[in-house]
Protein backbone atom coordinates (compact mmCIF):
# COMPACT_ATOMS: atom_id res chain seq x y z
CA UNK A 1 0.00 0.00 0.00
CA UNK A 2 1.47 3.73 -0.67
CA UNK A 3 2.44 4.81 2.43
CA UNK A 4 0.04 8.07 3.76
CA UNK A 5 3.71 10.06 4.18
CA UNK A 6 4.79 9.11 0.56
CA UNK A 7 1.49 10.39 -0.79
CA UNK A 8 1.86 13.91 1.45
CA UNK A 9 4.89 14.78 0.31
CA UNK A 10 3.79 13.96 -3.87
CA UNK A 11 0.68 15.88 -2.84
CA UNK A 12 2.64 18.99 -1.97
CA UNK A 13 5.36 18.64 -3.92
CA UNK A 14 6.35 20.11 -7.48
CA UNK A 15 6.97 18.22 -10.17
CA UNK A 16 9.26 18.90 -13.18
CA UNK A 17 8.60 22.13 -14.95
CA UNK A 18 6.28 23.61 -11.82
CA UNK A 19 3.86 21.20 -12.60
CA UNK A 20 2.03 19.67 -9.42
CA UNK A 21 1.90 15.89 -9.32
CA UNK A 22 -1.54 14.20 -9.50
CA UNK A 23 -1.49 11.29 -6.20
CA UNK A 24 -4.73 10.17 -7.64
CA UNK A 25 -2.79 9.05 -11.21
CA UNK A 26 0.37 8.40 -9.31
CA UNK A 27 -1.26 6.08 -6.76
CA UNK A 28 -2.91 3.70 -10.09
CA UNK A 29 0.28 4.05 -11.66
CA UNK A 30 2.31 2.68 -9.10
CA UNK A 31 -0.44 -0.20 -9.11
CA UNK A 32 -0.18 -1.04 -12.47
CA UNK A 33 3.66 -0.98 -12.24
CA UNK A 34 3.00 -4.23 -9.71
CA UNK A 35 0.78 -6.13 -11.44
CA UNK A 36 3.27 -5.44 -14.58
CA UNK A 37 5.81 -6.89 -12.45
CA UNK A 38 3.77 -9.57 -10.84
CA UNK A 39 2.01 -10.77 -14.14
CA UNK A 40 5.82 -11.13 -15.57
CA UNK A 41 6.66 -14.05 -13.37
CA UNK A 42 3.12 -15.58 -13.14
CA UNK A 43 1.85 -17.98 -16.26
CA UNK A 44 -1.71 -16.79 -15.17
CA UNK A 45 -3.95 -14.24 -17.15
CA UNK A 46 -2.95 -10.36 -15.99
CA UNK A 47 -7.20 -10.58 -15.26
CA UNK A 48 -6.55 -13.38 -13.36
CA UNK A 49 -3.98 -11.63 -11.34
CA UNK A 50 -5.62 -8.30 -11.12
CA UNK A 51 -9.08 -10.32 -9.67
CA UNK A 52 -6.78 -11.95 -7.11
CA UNK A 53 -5.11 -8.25 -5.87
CA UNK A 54 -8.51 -6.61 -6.06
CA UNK A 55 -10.01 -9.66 -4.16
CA UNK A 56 -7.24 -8.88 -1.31
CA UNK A 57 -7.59 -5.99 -1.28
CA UNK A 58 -11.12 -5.33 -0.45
CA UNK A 59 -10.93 -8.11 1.95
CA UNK A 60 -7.99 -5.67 3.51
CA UNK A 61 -10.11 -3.08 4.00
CA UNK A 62 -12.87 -5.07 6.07
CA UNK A 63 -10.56 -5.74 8.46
């Protein structure tokens, strides 16, 4: 999970050129970079993969 300090400090800070950095986009970018990285190793469909994080992580967030 991004870390609430990690997503402070892209909140407020600048990005290159002065422009501000979007956490939203960063935050699904950083997710996609996983299951990129996850699906590489894994013989299973990316869908298969993604159903199994998204599974997790709602079950997470009962908790």
């Amino acid at each position: 999970m991004l870390d609430m300090r990690i997503a402070h400090v892209i909140r407020t800070g600048e990005h290159a050129e002065g422009w501000r950095v979007d956490a939203h986009a960063f935050y699904h970018q950083e997710k996609l970079n996983e299951l990129k990285r996850l699906a590489a190793g894994d013989p299973r469909l990316v869908s298969e993969i993604y159903d199994e994080l998204a599974s997790n992580a709602s079950t997470s967030l009962d908790s």
